[in-house]
N, C-alpha and C. Protein backbone atom coordinates (compact mmCIF):
# COMPACT_ATOMS: atom_id res chain seq x y z
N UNK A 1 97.37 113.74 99.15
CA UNK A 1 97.06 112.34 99.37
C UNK A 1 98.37 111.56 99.37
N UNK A 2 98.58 111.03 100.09
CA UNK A 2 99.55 110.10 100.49
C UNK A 2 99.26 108.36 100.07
N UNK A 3 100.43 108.10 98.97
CA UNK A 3 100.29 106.83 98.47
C UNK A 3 101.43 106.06 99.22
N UNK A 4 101.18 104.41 99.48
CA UNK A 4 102.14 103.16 99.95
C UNK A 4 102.02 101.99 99.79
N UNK A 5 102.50 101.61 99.15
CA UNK A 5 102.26 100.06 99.04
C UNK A 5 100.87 99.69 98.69
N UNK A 6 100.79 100.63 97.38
CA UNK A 6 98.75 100.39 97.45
C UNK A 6 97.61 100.91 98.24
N UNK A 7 98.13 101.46 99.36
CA UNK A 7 97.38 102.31 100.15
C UNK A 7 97.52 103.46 100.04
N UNK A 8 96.11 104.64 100.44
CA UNK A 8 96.46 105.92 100.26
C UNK A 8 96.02 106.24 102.05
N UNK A 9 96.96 107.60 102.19
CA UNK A 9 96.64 108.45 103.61
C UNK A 9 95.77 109.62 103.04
N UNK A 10 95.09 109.98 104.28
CA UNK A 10 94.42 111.67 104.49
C UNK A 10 94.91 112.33 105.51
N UNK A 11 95.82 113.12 105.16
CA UNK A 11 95.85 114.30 106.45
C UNK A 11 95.31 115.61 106.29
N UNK A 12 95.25 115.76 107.72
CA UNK A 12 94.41 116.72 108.04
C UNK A 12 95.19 117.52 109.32
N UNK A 13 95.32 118.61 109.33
CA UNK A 13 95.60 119.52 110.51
C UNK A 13 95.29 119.87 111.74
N UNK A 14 95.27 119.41 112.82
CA UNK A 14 94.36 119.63 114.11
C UNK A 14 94.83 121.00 114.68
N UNK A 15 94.69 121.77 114.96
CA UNK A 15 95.05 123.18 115.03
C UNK A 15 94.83 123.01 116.31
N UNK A 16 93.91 122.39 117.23
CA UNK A 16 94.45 122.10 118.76
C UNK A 16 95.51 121.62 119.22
N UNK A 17 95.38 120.26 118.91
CA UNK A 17 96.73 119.66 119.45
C UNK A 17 97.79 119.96 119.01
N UNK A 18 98.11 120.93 117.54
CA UNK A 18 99.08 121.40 116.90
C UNK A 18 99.73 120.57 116.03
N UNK A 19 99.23 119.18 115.51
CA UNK A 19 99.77 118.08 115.00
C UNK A 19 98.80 117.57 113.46
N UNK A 20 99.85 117.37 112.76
CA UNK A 20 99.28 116.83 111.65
C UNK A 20 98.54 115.13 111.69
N UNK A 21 97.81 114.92 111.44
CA UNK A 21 96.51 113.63 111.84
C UNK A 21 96.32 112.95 110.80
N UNK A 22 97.08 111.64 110.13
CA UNK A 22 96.45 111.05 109.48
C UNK A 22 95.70 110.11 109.49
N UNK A 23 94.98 109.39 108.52
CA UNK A 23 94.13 108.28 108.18
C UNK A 23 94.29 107.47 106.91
N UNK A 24 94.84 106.23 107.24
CA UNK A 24 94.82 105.17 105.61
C UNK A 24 93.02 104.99 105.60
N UNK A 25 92.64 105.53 104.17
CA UNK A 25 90.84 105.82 103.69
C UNK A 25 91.11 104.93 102.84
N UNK A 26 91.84 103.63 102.34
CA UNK A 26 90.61 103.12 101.30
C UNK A 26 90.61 101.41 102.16
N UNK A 27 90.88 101.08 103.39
CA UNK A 27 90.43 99.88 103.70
C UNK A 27 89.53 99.88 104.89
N UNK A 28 89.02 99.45 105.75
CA UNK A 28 87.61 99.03 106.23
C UNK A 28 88.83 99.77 107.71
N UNK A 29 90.04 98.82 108.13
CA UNK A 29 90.74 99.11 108.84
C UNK A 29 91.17 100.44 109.76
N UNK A 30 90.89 100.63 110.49
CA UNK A 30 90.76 102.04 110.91
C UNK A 30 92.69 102.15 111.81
N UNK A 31 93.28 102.64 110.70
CA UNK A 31 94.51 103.20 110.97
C UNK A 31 94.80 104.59 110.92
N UNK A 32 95.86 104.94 112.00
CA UNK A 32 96.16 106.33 112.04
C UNK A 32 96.91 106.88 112.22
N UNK A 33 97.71 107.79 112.21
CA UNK A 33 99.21 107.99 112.39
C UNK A 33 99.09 109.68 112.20
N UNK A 34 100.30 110.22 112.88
CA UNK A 34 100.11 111.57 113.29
C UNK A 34 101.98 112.00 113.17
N UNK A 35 101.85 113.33 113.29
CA UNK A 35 103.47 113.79 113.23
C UNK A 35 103.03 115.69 113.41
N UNK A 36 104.62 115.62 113.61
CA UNK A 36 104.39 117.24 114.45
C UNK A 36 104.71 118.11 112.87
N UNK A 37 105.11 117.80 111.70
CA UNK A 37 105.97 118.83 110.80
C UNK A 37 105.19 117.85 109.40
N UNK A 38 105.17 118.47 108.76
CA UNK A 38 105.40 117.67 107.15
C UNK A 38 106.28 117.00 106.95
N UNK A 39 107.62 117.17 107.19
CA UNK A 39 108.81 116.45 106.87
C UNK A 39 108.71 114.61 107.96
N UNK A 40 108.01 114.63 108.59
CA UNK A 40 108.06 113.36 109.68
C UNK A 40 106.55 112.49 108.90
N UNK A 41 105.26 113.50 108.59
CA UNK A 41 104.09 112.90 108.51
C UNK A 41 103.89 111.57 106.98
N UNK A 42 105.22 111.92 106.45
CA UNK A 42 105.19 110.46 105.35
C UNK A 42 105.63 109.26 105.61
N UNK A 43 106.74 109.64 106.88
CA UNK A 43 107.64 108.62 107.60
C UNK A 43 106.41 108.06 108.55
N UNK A 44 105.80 108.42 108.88
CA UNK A 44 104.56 108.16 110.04
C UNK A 44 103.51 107.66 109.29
N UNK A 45 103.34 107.97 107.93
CA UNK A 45 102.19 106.81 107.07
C UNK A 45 103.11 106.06 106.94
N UNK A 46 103.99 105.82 106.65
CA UNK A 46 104.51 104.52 105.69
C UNK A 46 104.77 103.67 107.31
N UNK A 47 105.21 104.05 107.98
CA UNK A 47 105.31 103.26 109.27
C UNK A 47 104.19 102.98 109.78
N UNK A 48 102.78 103.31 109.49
CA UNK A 48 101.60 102.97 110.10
C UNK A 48 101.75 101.24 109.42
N UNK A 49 101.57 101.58 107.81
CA UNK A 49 101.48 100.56 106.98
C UNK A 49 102.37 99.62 106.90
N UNK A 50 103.32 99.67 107.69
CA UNK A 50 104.29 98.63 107.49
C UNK A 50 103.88 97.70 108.57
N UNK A 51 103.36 98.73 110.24
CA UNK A 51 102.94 97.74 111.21
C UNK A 51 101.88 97.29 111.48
N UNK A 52 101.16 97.60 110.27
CA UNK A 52 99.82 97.01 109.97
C UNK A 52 100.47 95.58 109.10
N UNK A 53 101.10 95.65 108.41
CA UNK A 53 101.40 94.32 107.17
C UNK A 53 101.98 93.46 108.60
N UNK A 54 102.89 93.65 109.25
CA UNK A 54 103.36 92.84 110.58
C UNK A 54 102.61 92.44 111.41
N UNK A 55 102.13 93.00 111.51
CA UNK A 55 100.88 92.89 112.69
C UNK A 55 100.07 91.51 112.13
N UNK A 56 99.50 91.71 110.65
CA UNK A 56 98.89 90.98 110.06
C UNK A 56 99.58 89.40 109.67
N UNK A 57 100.91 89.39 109.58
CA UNK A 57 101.62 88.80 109.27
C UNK A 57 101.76 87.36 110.45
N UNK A 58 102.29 88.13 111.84
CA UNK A 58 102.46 88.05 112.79
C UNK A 58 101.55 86.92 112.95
N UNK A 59 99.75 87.61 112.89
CA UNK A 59 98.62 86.50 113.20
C UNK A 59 98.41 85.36 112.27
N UNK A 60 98.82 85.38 111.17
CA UNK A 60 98.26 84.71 109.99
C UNK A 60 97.22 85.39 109.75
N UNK A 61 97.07 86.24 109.16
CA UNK A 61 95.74 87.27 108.92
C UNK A 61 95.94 87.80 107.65
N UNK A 62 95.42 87.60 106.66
CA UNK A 62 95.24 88.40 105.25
C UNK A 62 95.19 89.69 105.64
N UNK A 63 96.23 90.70 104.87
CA UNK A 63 95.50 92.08 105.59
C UNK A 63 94.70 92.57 104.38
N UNK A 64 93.65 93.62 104.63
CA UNK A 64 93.08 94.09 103.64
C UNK A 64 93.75 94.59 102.49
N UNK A 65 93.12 94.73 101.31
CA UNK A 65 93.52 95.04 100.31
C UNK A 65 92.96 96.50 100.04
N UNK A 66 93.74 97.42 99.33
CA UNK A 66 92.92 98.85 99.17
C UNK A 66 92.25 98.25 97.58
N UNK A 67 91.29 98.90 97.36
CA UNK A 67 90.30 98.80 96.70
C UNK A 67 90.81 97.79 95.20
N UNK A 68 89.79 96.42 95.10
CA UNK A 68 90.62 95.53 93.81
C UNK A 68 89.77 95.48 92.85
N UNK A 69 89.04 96.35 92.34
CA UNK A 69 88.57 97.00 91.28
C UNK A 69 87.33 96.18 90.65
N UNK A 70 86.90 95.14 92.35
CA UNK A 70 86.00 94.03 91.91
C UNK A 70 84.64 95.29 92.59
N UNK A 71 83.21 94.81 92.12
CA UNK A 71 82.62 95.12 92.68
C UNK A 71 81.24 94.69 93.02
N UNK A 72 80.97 94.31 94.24
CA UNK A 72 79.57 93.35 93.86
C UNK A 72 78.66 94.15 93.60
N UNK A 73 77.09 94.24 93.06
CA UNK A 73 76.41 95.43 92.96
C UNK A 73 75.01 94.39 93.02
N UNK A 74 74.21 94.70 94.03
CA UNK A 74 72.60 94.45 94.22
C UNK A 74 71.63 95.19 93.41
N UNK A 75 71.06 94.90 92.18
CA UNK A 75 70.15 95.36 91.72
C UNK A 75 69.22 94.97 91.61
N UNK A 76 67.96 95.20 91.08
CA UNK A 76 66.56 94.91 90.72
C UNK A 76 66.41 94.49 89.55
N UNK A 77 66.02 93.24 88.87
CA UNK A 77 66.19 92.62 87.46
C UNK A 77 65.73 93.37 86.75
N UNK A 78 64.71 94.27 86.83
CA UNK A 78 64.06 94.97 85.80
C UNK A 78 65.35 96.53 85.77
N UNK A 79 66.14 96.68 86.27
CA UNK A 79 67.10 98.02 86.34
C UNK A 79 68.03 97.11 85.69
N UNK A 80 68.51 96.32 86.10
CA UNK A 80 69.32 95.38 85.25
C UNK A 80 69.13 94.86 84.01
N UNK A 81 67.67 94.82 83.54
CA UNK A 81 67.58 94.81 81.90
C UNK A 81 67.48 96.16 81.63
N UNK A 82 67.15 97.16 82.22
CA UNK A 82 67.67 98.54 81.35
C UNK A 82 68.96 99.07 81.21
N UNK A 83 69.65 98.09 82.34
CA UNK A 83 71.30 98.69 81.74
C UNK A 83 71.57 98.00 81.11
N UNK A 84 71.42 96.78 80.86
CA UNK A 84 71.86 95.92 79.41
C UNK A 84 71.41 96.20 78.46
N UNK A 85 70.18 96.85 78.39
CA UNK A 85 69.56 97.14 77.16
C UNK A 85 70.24 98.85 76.79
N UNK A 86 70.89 99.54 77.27
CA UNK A 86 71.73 100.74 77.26
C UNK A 86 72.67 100.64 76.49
N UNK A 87 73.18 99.43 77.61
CA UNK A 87 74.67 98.78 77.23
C UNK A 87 74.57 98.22 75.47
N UNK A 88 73.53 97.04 75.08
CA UNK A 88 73.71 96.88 73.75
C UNK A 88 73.31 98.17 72.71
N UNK A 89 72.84 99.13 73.46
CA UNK A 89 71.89 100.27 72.04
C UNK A 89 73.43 100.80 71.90
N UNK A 90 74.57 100.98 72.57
CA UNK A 90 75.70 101.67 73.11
C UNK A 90 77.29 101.09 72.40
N UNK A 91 76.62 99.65 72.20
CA UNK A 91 77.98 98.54 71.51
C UNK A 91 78.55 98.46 72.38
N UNK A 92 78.12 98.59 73.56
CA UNK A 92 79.57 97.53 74.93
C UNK A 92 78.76 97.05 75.12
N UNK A 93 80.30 96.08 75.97
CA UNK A 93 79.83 95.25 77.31
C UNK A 93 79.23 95.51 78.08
N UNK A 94 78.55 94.75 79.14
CA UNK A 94 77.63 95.85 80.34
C UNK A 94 78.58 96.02 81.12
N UNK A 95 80.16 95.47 81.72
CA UNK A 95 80.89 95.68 82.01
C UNK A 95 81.78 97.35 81.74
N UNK A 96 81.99 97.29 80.24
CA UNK A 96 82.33 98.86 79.86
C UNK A 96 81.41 99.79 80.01
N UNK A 97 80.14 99.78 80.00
CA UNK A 97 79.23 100.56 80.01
C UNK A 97 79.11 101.00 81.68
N UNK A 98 78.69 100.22 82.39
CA UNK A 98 78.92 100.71 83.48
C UNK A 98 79.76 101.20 84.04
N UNK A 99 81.11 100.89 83.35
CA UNK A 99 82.39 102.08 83.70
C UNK A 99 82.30 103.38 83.77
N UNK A 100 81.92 103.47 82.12
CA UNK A 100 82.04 104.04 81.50
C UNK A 100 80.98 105.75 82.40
N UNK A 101 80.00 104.56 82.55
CA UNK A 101 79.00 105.77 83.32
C UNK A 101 79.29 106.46 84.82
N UNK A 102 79.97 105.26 85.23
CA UNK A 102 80.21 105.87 87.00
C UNK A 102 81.53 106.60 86.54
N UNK A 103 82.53 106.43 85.62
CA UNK A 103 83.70 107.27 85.32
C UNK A 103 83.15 108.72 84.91
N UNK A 104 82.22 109.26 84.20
CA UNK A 104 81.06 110.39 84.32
C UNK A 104 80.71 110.87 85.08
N UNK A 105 79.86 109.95 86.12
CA UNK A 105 78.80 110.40 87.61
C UNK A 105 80.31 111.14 88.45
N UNK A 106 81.64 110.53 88.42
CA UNK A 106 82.58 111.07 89.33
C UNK A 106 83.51 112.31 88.86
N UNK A 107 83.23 112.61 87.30
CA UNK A 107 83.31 113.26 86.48
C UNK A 107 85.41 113.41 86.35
N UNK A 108 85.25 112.26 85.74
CA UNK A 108 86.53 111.93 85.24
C UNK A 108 86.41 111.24 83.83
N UNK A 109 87.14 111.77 82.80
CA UNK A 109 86.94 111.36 81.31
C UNK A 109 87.28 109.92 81.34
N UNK A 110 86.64 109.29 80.48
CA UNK A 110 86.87 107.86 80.00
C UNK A 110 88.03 108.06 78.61
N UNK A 111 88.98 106.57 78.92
CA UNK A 111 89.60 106.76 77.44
C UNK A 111 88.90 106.89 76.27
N UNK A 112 87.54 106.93 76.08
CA UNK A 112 86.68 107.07 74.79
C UNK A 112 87.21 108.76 74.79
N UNK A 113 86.66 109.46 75.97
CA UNK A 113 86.43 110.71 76.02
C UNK A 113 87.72 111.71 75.23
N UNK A 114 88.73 110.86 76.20
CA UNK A 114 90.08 111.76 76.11
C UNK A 114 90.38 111.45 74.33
N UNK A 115 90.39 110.36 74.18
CA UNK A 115 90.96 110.27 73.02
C UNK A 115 89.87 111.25 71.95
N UNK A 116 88.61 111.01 71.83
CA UNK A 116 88.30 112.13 70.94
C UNK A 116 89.20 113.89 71.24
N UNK A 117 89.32 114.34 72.30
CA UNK A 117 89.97 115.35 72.69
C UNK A 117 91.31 114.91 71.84
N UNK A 118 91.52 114.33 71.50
CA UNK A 118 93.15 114.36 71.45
C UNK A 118 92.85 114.43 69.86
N UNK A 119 91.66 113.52 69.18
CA UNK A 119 91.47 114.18 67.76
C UNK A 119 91.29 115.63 67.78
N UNK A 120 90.17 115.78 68.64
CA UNK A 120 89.63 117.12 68.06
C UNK A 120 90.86 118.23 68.14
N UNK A 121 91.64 117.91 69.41
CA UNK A 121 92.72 119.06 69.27
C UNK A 121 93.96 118.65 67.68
N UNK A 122 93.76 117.84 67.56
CA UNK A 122 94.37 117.46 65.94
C UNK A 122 94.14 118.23 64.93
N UNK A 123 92.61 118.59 65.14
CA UNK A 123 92.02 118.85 64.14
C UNK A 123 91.52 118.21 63.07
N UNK A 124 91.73 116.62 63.40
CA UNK A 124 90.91 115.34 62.62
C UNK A 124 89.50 115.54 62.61
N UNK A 125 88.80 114.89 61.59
CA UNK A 125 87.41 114.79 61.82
C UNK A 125 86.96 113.33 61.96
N UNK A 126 85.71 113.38 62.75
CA UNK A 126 85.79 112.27 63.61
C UNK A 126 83.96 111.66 63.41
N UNK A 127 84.72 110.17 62.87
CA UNK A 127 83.06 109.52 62.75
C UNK A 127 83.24 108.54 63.51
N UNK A 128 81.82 108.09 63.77
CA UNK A 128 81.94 107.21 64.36
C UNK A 128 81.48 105.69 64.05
N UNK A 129 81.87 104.65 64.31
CA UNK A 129 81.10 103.25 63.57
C UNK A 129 81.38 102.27 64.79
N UNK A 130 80.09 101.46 64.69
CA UNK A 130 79.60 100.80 65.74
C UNK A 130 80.86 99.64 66.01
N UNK A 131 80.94 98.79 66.93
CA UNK A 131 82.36 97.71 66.80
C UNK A 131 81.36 96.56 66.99
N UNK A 132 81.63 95.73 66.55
CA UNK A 132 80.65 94.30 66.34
C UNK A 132 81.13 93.38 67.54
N UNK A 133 81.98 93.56 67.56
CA UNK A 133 83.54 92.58 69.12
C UNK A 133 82.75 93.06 70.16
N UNK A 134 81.79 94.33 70.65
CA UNK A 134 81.63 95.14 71.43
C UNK A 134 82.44 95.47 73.11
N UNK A 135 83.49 96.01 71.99
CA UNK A 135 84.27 96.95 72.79
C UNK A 135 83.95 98.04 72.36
N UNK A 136 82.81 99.03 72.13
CA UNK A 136 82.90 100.27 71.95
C UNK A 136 82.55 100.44 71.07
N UNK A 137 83.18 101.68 71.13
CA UNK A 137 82.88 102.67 69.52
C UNK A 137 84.53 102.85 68.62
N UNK A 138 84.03 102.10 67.45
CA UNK A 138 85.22 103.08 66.92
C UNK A 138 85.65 103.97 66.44
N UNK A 139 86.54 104.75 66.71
CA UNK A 139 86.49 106.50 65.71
C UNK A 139 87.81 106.34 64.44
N UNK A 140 87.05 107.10 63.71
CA UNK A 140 87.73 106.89 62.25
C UNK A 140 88.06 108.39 61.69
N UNK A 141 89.26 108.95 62.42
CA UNK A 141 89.80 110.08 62.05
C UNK A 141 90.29 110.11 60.37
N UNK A 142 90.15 111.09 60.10
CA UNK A 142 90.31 111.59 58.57
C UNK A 142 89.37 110.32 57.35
N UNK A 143 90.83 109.70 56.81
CA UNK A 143 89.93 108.80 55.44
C UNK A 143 89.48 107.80 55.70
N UNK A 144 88.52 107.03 55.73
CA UNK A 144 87.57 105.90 56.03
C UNK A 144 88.87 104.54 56.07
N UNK A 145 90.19 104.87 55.36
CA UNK A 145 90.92 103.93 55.59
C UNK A 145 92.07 104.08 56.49
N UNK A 146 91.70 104.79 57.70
CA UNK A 146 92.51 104.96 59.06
C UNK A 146 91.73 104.88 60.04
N UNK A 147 91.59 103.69 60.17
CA UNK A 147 90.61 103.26 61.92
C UNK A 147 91.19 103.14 62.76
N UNK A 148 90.94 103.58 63.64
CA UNK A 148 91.41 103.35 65.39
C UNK A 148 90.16 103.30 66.27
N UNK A 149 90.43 101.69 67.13
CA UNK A 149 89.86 101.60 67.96
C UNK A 149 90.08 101.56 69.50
N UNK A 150 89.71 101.95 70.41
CA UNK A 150 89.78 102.30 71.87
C UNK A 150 90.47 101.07 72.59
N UNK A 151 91.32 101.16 73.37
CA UNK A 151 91.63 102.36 73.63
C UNK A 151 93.41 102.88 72.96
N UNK A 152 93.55 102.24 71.81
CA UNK A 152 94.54 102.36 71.23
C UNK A 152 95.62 103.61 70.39
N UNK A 153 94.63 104.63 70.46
CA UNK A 153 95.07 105.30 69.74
C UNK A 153 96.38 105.86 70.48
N UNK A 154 97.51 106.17 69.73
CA UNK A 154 98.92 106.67 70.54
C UNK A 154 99.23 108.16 69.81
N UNK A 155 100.20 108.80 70.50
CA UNK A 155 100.58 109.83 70.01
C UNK A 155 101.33 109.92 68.67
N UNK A 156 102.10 108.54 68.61
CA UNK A 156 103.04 108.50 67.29
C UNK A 156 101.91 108.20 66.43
N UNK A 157 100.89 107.51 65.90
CA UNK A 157 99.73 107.08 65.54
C UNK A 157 99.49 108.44 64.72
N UNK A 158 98.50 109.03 66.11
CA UNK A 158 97.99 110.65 65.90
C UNK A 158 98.96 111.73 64.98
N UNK A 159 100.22 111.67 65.58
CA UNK A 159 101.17 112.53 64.62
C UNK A 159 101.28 111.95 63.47
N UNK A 160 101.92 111.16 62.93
CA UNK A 160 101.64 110.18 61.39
C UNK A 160 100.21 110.76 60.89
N UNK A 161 99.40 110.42 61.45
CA UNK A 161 98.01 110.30 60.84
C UNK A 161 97.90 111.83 60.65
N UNK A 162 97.93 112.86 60.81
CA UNK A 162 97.87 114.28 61.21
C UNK A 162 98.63 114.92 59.92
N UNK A 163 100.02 114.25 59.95
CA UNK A 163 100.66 114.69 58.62
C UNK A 163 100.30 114.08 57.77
N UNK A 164 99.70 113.32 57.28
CA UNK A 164 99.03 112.75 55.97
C UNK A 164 97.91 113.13 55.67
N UNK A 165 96.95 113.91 56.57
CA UNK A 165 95.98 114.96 56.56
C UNK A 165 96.02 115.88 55.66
């Protein structure tokens, strides 16, 4: 995958024409750019994207943005009080919660996730207590008087805390 200026490419190999084929995939914009070798096909994204920003420039035209982490979502009020009602049995936001879940469905760990991993490979033991702020959960490795809450926990943290274990 090919990253630029916020945009990513897809190439792909055409074994007919003998040429490498790309595509910028995360805006609506249907751009494309192609090259005969690997060594040319990054010079040929980043030059797609540059005469796309000109182009745009040129007209007075906003150019698209690759994905801004907004998202509108159409639901049914009654699906919408069961994710809020998820969301509070859960201690988030309906905001974190729904992260939290499509970061799952795409099966990529949430910082809740990783960071227990990073206890458990510690070898801490790990409770858990509800957060009232509702940001989460907080986990309370070793003595009830070392809390860490999400998504804070650091490695210098973890090591300290590990040797006082």
């Amino acid at each position: 995958m090919l990253k630029y200026k916020g945009y990513s490419g897809d190439v792909r190999y055409d074994d007919e024409a003998k040429i490498l084929h790309g595509e910028v995939i995360n805006i609506k914009a249907v751009l494309t750019f192609q090259a005969r070798n690997v060594d040319e096909i990054e010079t040929a994204f980043h030059e797609t994207i540059d005469d796309y920003l000109d182009w745009c420039r040129e007209r007075g035209k906003e150019p698209e943005k690759p994905f801004s982490g907004h998202l509108l979502l159409r639901i049914s009020p009654s699906l919408h009080e069961l994710i809020y009602q998820a969301a509070q049995k859960s201690s988030q936001s309906l905001n974190a919660w729904i992260m939290e879940t499509l970061t799952r469905a795409v099966g990529k760990p949430s910082n809740q996730t990783l960071n227990i991993k990073i206890l458990e490979f510690l070898d801490l033991p790990i409770h858990e207590q509800s957060n009232k702020v509702g940001e989460g959960i907080s986990l309370i490795p070793g003595p009830l008087e070392s809390v860490s809450t999400f998504p804070s926990l650091d490695s210098t943290y973890l090591k300290n805390l590990h040797s006082i274990n």
